[in-house]
N, C-alpha and C. Protein backbone atom coordinates (compact mmCIF):
# COMPACT_ATOMS: atom_id res chain seq x y z
N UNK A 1 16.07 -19.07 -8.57
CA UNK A 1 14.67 -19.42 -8.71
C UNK A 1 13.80 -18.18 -8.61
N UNK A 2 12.51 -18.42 -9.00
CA UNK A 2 11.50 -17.29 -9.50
C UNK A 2 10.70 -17.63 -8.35
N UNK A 3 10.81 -16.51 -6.92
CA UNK A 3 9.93 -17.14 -5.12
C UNK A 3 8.88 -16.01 -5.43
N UNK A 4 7.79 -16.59 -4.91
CA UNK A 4 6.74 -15.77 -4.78
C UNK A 4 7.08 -16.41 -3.06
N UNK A 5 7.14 -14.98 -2.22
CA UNK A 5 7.14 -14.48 -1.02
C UNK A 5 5.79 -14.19 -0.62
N UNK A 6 4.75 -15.26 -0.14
CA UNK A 6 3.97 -15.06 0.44
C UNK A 6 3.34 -14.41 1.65
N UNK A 7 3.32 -13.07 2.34
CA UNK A 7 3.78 -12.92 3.76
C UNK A 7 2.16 -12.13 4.43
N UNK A 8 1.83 -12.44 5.52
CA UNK A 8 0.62 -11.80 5.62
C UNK A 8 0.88 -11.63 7.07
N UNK A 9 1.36 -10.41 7.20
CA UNK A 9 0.88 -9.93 8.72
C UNK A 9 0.17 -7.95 8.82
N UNK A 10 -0.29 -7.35 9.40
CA UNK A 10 -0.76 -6.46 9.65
C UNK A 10 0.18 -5.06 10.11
N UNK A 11 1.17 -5.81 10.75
CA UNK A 11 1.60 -5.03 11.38
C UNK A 11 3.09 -4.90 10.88
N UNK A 12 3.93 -3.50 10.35
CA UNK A 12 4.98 -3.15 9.65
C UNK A 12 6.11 -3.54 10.99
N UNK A 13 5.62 -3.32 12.00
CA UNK A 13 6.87 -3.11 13.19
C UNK A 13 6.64 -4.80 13.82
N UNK A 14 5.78 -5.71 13.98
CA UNK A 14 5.95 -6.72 14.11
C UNK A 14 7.67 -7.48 14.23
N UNK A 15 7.09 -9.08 14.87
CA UNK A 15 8.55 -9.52 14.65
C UNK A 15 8.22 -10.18 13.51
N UNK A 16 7.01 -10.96 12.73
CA UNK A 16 6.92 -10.98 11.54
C UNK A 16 8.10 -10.34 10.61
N UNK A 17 8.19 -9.12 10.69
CA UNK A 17 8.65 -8.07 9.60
C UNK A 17 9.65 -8.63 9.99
N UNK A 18 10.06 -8.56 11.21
CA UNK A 18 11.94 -8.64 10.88
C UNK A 18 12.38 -10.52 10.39
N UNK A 19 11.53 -11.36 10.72
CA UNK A 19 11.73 -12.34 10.20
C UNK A 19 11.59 -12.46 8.43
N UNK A 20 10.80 -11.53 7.87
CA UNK A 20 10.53 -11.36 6.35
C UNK A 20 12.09 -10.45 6.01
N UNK A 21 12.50 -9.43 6.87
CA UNK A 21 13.58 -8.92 6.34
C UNK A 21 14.98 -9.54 5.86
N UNK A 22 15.05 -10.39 7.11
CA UNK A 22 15.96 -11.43 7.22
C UNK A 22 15.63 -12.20 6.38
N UNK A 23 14.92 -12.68 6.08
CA UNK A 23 14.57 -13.93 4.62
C UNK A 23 14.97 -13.81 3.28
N UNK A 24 14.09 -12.20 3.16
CA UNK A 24 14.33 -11.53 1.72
C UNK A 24 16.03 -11.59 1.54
N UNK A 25 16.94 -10.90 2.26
CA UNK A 25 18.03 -10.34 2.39
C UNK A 25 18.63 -11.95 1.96
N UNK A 26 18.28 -12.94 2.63
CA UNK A 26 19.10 -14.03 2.27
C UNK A 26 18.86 -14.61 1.06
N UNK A 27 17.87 -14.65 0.41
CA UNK A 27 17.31 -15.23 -0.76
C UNK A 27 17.75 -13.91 -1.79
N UNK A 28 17.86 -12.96 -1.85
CA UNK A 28 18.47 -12.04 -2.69
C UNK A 28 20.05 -12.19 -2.60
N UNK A 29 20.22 -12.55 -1.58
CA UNK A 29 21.89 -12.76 -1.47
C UNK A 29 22.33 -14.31 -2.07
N UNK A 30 21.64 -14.93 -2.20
CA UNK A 30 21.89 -16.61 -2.64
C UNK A 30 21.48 -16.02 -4.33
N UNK A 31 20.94 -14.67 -4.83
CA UNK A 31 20.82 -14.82 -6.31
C UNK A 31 18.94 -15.14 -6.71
N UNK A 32 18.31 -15.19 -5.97
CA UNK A 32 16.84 -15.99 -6.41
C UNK A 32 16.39 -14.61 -6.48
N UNK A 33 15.53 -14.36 -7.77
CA UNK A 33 14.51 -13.24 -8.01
C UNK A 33 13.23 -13.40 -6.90
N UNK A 34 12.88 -12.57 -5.80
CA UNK A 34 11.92 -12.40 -5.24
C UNK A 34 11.08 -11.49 -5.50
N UNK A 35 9.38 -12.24 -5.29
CA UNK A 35 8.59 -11.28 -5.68
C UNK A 35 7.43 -11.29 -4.20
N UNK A 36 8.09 -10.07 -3.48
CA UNK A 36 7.15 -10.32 -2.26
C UNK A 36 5.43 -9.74 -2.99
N UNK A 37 4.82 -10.65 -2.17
CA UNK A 37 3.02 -10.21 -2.36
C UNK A 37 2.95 -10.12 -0.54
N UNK A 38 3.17 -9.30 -0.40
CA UNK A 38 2.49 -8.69 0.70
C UNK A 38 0.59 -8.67 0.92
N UNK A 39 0.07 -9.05 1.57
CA UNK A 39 -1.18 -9.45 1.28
C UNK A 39 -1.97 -7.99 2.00
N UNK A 40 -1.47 -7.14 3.03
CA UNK A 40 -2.17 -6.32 3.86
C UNK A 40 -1.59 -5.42 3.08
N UNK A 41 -0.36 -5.04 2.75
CA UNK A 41 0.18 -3.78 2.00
C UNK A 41 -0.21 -3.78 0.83
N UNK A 42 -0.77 -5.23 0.06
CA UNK A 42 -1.26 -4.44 -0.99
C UNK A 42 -3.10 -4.36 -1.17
N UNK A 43 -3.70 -4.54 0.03
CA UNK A 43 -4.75 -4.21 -0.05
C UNK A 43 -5.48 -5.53 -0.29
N UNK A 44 -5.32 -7.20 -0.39
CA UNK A 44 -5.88 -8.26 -0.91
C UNK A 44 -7.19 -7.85 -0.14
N UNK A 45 -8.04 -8.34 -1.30
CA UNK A 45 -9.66 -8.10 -0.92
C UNK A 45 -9.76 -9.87 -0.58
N UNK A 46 -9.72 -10.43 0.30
CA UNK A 46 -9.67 -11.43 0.93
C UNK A 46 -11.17 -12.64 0.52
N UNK A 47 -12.13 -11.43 1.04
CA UNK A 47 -14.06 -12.15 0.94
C UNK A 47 -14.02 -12.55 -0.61
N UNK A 48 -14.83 -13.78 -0.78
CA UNK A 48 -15.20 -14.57 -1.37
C UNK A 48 -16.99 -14.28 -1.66
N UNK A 49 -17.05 -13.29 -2.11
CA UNK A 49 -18.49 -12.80 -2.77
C UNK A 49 -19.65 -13.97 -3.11
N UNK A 50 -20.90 -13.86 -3.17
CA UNK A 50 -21.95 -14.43 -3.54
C UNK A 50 -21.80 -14.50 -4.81
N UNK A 51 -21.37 -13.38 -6.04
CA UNK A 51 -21.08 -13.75 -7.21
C UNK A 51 -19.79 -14.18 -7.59
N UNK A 52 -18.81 -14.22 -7.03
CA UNK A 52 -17.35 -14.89 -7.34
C UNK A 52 -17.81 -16.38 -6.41
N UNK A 53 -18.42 -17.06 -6.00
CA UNK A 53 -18.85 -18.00 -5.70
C UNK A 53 -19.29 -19.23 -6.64
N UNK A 54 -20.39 -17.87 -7.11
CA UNK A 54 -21.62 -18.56 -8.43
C UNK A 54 -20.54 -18.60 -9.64
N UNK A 55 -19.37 -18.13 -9.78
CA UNK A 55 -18.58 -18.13 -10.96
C UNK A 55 -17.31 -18.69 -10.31
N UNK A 56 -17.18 -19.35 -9.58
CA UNK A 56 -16.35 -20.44 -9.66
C UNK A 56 -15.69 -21.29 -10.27
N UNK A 57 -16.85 -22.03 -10.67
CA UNK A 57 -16.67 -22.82 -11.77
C UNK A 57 -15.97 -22.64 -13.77
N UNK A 58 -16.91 -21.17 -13.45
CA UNK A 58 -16.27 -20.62 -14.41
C UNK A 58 -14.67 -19.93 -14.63
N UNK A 59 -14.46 -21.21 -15.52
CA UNK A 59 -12.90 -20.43 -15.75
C UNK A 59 -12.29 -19.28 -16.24
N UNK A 60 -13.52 -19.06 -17.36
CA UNK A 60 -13.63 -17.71 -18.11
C UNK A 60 -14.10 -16.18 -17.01
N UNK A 61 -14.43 -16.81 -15.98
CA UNK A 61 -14.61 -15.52 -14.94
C UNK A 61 -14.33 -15.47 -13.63
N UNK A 62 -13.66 -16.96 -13.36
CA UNK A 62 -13.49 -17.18 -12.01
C UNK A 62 -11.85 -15.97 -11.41
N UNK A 63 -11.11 -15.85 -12.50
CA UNK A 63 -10.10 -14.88 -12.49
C UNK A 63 -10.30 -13.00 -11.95
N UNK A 64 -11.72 -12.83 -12.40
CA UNK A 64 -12.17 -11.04 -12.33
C UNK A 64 -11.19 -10.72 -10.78
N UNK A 65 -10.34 -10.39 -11.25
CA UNK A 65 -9.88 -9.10 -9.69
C UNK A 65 -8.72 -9.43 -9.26
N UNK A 66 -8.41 -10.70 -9.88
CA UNK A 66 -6.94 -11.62 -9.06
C UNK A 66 -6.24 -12.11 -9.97
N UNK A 67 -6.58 -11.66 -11.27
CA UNK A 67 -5.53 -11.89 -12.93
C UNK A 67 -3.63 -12.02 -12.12
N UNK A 68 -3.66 -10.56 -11.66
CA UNK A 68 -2.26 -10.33 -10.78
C UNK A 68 -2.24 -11.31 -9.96
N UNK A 69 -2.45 -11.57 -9.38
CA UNK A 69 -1.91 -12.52 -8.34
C UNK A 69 -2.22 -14.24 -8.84
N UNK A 70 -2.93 -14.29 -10.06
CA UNK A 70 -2.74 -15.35 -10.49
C UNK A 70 -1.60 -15.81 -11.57
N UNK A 71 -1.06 -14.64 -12.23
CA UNK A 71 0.03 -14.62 -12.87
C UNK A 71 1.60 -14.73 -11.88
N UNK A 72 1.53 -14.41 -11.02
CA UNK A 72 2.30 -14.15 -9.98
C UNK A 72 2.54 -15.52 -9.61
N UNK A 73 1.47 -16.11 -9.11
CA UNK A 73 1.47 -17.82 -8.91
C UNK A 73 2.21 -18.84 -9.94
N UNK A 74 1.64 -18.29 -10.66
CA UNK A 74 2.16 -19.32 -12.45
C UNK A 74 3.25 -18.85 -12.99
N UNK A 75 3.92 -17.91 -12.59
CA UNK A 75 5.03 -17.50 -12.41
C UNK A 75 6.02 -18.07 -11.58
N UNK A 76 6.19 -18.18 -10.47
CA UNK A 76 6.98 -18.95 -9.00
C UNK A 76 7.58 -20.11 -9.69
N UNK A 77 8.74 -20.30 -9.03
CA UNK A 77 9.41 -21.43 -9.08
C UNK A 77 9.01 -22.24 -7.93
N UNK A 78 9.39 -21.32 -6.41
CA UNK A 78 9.14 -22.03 -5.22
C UNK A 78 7.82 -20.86 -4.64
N UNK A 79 7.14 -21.33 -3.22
CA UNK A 79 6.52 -20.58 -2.61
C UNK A 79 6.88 -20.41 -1.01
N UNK A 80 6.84 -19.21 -0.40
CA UNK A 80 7.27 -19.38 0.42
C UNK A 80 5.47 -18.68 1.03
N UNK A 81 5.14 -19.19 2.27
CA UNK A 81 3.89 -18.56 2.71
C UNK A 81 4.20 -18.47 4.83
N UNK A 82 4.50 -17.01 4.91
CA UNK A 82 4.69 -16.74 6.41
C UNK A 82 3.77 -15.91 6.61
N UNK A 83 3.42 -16.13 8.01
CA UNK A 83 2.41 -15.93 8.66
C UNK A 83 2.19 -16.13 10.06
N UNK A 84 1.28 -15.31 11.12
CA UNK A 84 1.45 -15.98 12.34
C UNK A 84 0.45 -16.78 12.52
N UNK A 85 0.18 -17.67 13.41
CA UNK A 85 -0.98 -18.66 13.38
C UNK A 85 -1.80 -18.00 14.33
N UNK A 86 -3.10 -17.79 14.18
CA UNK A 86 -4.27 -16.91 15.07
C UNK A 86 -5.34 -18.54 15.16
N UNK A 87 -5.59 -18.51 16.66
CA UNK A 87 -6.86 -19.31 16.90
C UNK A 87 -6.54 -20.98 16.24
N UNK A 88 -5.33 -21.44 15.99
CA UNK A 88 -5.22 -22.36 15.55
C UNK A 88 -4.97 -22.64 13.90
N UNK A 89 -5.01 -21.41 13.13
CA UNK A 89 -5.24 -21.65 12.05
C UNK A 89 -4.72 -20.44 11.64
N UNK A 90 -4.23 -19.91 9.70
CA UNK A 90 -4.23 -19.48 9.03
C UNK A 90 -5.16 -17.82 9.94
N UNK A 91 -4.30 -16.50 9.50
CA UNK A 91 -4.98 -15.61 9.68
C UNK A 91 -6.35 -15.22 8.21
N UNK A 92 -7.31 -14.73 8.53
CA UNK A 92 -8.68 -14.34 7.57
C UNK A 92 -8.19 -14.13 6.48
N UNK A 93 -7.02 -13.00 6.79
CA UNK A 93 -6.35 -12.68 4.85
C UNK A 93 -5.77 -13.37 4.41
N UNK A 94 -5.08 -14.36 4.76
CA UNK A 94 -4.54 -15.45 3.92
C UNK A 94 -5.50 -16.74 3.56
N UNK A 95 -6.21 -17.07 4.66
CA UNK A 95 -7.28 -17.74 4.38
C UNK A 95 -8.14 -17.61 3.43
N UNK A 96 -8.43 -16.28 3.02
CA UNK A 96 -8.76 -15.70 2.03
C UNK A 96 -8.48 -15.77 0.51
N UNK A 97 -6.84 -15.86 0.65
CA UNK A 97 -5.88 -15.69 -0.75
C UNK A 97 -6.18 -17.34 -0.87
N UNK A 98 -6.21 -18.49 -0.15
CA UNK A 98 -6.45 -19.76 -0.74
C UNK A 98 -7.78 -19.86 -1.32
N UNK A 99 -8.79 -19.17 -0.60
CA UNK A 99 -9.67 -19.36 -1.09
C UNK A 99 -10.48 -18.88 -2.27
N UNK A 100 -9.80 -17.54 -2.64
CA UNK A 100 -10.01 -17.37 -4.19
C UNK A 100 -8.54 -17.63 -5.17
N UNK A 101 -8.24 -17.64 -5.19
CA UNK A 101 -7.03 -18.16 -6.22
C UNK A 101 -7.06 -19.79 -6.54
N UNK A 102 -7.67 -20.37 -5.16
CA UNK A 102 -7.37 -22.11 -5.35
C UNK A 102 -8.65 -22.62 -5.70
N UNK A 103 -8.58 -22.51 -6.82
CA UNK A 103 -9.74 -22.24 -7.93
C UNK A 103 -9.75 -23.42 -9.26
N UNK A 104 -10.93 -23.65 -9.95
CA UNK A 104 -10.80 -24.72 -11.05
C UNK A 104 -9.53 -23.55 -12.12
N UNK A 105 -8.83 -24.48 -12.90
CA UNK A 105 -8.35 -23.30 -14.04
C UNK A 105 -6.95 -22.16 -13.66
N UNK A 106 -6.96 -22.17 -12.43
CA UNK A 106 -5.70 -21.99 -11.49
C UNK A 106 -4.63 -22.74 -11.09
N UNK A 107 -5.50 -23.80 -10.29
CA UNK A 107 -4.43 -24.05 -9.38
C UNK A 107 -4.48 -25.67 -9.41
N UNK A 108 -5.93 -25.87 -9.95
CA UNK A 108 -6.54 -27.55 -10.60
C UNK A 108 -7.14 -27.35 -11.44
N UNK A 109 -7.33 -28.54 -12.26
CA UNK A 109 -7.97 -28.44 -13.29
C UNK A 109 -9.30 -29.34 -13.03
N UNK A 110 -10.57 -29.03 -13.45
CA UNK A 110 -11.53 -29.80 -13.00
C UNK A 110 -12.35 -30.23 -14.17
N UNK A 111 -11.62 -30.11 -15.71
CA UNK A 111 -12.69 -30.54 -16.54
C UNK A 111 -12.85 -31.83 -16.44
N UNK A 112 -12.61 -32.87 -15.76
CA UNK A 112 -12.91 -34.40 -15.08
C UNK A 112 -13.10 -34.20 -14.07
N UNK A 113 -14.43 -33.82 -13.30
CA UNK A 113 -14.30 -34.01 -12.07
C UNK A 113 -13.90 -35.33 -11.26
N UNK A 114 -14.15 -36.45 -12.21
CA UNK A 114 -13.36 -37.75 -11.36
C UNK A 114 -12.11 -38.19 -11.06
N UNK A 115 -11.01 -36.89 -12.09
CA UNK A 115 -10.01 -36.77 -11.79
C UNK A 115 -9.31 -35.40 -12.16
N UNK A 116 -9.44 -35.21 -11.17
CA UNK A 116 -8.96 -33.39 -10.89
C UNK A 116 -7.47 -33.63 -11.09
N UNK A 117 -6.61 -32.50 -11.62
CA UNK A 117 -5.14 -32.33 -11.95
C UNK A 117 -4.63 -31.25 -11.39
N UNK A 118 -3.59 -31.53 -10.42
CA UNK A 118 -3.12 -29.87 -10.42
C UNK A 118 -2.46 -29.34 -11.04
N UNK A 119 -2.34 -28.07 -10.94
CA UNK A 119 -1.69 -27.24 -12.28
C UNK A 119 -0.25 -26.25 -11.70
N UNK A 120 -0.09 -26.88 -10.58
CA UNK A 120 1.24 -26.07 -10.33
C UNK A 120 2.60 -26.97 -10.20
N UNK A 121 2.50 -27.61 -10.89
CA UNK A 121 3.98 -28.94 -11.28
C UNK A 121 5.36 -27.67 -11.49
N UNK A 122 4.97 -26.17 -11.50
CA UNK A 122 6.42 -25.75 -11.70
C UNK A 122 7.04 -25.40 -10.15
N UNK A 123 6.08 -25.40 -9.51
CA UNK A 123 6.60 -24.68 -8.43
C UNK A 123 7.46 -26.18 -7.57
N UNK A 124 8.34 -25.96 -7.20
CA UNK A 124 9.63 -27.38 -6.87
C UNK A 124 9.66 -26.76 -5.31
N UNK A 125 9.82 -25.99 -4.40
CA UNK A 125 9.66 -26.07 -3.31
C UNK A 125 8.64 -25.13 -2.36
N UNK A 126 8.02 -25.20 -1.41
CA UNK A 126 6.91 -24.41 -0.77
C UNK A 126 7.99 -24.69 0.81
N UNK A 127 8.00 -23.32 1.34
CA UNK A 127 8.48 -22.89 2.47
C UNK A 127 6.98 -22.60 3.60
N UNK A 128 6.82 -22.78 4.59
CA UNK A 128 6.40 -21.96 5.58
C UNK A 128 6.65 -21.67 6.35
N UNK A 129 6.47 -20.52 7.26
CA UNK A 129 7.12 -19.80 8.26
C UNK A 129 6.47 -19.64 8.91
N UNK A 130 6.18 -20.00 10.06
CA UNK A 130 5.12 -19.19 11.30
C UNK A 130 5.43 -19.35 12.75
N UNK A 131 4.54 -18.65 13.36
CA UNK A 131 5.09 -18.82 15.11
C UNK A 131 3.26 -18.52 15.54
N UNK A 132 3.71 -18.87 16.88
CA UNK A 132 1.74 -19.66 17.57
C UNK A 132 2.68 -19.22 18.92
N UNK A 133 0.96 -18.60 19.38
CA UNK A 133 0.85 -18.07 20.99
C UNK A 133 1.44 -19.43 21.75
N UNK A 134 0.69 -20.50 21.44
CA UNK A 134 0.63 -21.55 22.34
C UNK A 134 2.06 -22.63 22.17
N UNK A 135 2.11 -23.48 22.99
CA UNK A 135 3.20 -23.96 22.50
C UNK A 135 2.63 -25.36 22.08
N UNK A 136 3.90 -26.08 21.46
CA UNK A 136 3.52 -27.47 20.28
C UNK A 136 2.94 -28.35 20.77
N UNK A 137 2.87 -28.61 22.11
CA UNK A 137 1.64 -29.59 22.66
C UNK A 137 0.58 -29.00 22.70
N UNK A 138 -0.13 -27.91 22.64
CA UNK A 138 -1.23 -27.68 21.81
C UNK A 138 -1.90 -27.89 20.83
N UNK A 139 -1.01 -27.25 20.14
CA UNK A 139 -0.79 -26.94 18.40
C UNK A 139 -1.05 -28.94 18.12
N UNK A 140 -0.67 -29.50 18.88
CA UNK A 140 -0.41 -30.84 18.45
C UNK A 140 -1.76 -31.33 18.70
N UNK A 141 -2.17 -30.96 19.65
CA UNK A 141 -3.35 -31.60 20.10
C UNK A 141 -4.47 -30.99 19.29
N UNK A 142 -4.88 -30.30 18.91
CA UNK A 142 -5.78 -29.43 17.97
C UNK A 142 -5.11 -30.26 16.43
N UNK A 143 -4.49 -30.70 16.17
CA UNK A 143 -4.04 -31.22 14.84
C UNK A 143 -3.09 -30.29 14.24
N UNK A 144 -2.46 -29.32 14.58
CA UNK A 144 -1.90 -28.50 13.88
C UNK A 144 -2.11 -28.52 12.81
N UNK A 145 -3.38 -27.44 12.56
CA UNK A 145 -3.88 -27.12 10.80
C UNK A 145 -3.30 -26.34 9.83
N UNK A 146 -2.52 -25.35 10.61
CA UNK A 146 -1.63 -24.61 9.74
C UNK A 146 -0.28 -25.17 8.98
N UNK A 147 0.36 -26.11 9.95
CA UNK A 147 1.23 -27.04 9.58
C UNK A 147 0.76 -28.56 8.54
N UNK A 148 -0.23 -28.68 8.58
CA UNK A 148 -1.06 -29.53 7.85
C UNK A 148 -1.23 -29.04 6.21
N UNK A 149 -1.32 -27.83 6.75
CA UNK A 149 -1.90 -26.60 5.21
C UNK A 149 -0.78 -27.04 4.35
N UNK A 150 0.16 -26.40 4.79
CA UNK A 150 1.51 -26.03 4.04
C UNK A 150 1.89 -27.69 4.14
N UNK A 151 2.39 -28.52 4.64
CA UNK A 151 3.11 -29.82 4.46
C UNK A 151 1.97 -30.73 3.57
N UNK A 152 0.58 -30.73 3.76
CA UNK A 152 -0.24 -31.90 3.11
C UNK A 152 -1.25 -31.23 2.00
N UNK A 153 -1.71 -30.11 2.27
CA UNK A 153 -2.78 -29.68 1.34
C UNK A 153 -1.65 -29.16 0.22
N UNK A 154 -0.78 -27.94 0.24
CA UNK A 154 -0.35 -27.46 -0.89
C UNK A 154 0.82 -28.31 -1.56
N UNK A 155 1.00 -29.49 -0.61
CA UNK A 155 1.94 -30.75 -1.74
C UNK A 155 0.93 -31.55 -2.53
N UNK A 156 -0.74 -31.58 -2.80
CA UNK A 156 -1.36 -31.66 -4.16
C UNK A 156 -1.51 -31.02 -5.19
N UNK A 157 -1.03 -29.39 -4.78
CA UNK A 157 -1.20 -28.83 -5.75
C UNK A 157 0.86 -28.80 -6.77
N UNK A 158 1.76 -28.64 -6.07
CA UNK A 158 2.69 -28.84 -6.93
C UNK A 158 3.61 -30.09 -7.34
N UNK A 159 4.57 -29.72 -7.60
CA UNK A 159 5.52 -30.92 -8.48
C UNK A 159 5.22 -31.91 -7.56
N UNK A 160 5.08 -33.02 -7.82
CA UNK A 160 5.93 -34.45 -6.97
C UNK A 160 6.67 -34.28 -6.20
N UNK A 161 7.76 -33.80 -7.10
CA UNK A 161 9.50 -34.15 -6.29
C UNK A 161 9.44 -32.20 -5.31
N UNK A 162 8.04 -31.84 -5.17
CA UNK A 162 8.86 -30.56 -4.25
C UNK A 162 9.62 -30.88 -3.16
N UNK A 163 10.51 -29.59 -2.94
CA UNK A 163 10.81 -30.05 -1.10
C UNK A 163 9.80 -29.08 -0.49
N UNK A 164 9.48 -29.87 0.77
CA UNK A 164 8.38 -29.06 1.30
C UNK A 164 9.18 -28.93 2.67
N UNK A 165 9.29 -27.82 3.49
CA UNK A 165 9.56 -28.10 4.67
C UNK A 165 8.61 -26.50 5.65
N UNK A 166 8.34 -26.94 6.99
CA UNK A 166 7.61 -25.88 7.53
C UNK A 166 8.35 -25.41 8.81
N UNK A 167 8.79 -24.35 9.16
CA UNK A 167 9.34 -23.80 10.12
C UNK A 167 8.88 -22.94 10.95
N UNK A 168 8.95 -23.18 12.17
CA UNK A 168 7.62 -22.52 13.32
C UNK A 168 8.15 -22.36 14.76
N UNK A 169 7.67 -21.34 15.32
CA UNK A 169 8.46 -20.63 16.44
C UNK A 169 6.95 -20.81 17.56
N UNK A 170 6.92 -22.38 17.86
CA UNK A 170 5.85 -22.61 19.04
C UNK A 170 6.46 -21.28 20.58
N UNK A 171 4.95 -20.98 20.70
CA UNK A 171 5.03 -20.32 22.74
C UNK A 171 5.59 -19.20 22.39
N UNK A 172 5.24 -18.19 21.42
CA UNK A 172 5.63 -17.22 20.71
C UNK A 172 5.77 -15.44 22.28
N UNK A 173 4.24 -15.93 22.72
CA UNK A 173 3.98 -15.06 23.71
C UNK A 173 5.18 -15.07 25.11
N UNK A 174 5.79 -16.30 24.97
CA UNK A 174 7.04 -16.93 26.14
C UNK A 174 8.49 -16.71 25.26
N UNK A 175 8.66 -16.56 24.18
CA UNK A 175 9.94 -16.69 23.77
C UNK A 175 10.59 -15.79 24.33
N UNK A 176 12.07 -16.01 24.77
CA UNK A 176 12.81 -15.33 25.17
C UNK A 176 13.61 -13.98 23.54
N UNK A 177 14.50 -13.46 24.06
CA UNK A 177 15.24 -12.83 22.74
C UNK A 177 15.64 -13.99 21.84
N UNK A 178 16.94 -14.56 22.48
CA UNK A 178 17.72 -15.06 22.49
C UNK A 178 16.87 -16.18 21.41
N UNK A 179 15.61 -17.05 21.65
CA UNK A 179 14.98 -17.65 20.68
C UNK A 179 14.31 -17.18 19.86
N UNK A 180 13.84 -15.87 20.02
CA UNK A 180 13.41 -15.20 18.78
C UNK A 180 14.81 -14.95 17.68
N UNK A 181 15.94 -14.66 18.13
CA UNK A 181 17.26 -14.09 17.14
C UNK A 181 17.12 -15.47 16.98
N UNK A 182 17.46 -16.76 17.36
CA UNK A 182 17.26 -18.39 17.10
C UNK A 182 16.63 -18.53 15.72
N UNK A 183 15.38 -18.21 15.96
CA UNK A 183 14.75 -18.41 14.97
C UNK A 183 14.69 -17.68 13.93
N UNK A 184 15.03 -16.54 13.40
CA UNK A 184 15.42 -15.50 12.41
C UNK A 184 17.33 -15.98 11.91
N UNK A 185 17.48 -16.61 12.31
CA UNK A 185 19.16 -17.74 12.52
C UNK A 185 18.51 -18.50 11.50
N UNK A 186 17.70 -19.10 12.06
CA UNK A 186 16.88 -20.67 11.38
C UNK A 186 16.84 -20.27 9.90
N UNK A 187 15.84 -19.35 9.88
CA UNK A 187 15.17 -19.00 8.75
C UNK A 187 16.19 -18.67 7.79
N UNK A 188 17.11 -17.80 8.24
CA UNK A 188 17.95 -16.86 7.29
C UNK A 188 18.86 -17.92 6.60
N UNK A 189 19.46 -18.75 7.59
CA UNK A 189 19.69 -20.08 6.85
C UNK A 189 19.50 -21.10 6.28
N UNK A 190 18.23 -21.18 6.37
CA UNK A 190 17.40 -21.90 5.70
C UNK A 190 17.46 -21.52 3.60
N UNK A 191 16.99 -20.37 3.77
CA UNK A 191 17.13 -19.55 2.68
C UNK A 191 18.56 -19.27 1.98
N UNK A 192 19.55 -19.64 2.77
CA UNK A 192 21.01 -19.28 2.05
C UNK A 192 20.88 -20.29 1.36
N UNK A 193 20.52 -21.93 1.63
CA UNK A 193 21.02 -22.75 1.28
C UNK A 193 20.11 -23.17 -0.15
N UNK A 194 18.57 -22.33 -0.31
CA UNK A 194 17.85 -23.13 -1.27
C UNK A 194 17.83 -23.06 -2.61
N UNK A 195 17.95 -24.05 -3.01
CA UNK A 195 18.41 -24.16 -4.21
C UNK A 195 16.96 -24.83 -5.33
């Protein structure tokens, strides 16, 4: 499969990174063409401008600056989107990448506004990956929005039949080794198996 590797963290030495290393390595080893978009390494201009606002709507201009990364999208077979969860939610730069790319003419189609279509029926599975300071009776109690993102919002935008599944390393600040290697276990296997 054709993965757009969604990954947004800041920091190269992170445990992020070594959970992205371990991923890549397995999904290149199962045969799937990966195309990491690194969102901090490659500079994503995140803000959502007063004039990319007013041209929203417009399909003919709502694209200016993110052609690449919208081809990249319409490209993917599956998506994978890792990340750590800050404050309950999605970090600014990724928050960011939904919010200009998930666009009329992208990602839906809005020439009915009474019935909007989405436009990513190729992409067949969406992965997420993340880990949170707090642990899951938190996360639970706040609604877990990040887990919400990835399991309920981005299963309108693709196929029907995707598999969606989200994988998350609650009490991140408490994990021992032993559950951090756990969870880079999880992941790496996760990825051998997807098909």
């Amino acid at each position: 499969m054709r993965i757009l590797y969604l990954y947004c963290h800041p920091l190269a030495e992170s445990f992020h990174a070594a959970i992205r290393d371990a991923a890549l390595e397995s999904l290149r080893a199962a045969g799937h063409e990966v195309d990491l978009c690194d969102l901090y390494a490659e500079g994503f201009e995140p803000i959502l401008t007063a004039e990319m606002r007013r041209e929203y709507h417009d399909v003919t201009l709502n694209r200016k600056g993110i052609e690449s990364y919208v081809e990249r999208l319409h490209r993917a077979e599956a998506l994978v989107v890792q990340f750590p969860t800050w404050c309950f939610g999605f970090p600014a730069m990724l928050k960011g990448f939904f919010d200009r790319l998930f666009s009329p003419g992208i990602t839906f189609d809005l020439s009915d506004p009474a019935h909007v279509k989405p436009m990513l029926g190729h992409i067949r599975q969406v992965i997420g990956i993340s880990t949170y300071g707090r642990d899951r009776w938190r996360a639970f109690v706040v609604g877990d929005p990040p887990r919400k993102m990835i399991t309920r919002y981005l299963r309108w935008f693709v196929s029907r039949r995707a598999r969606i599944r989200y994988l998350a390393l609650y009490h991140m600040n408490v994990a021992t080794e032993a559950q951090r290697k756990g969870f880079i276990a999880r992941v790496s296997a996760e990825f051998r198996t997807l098909s």
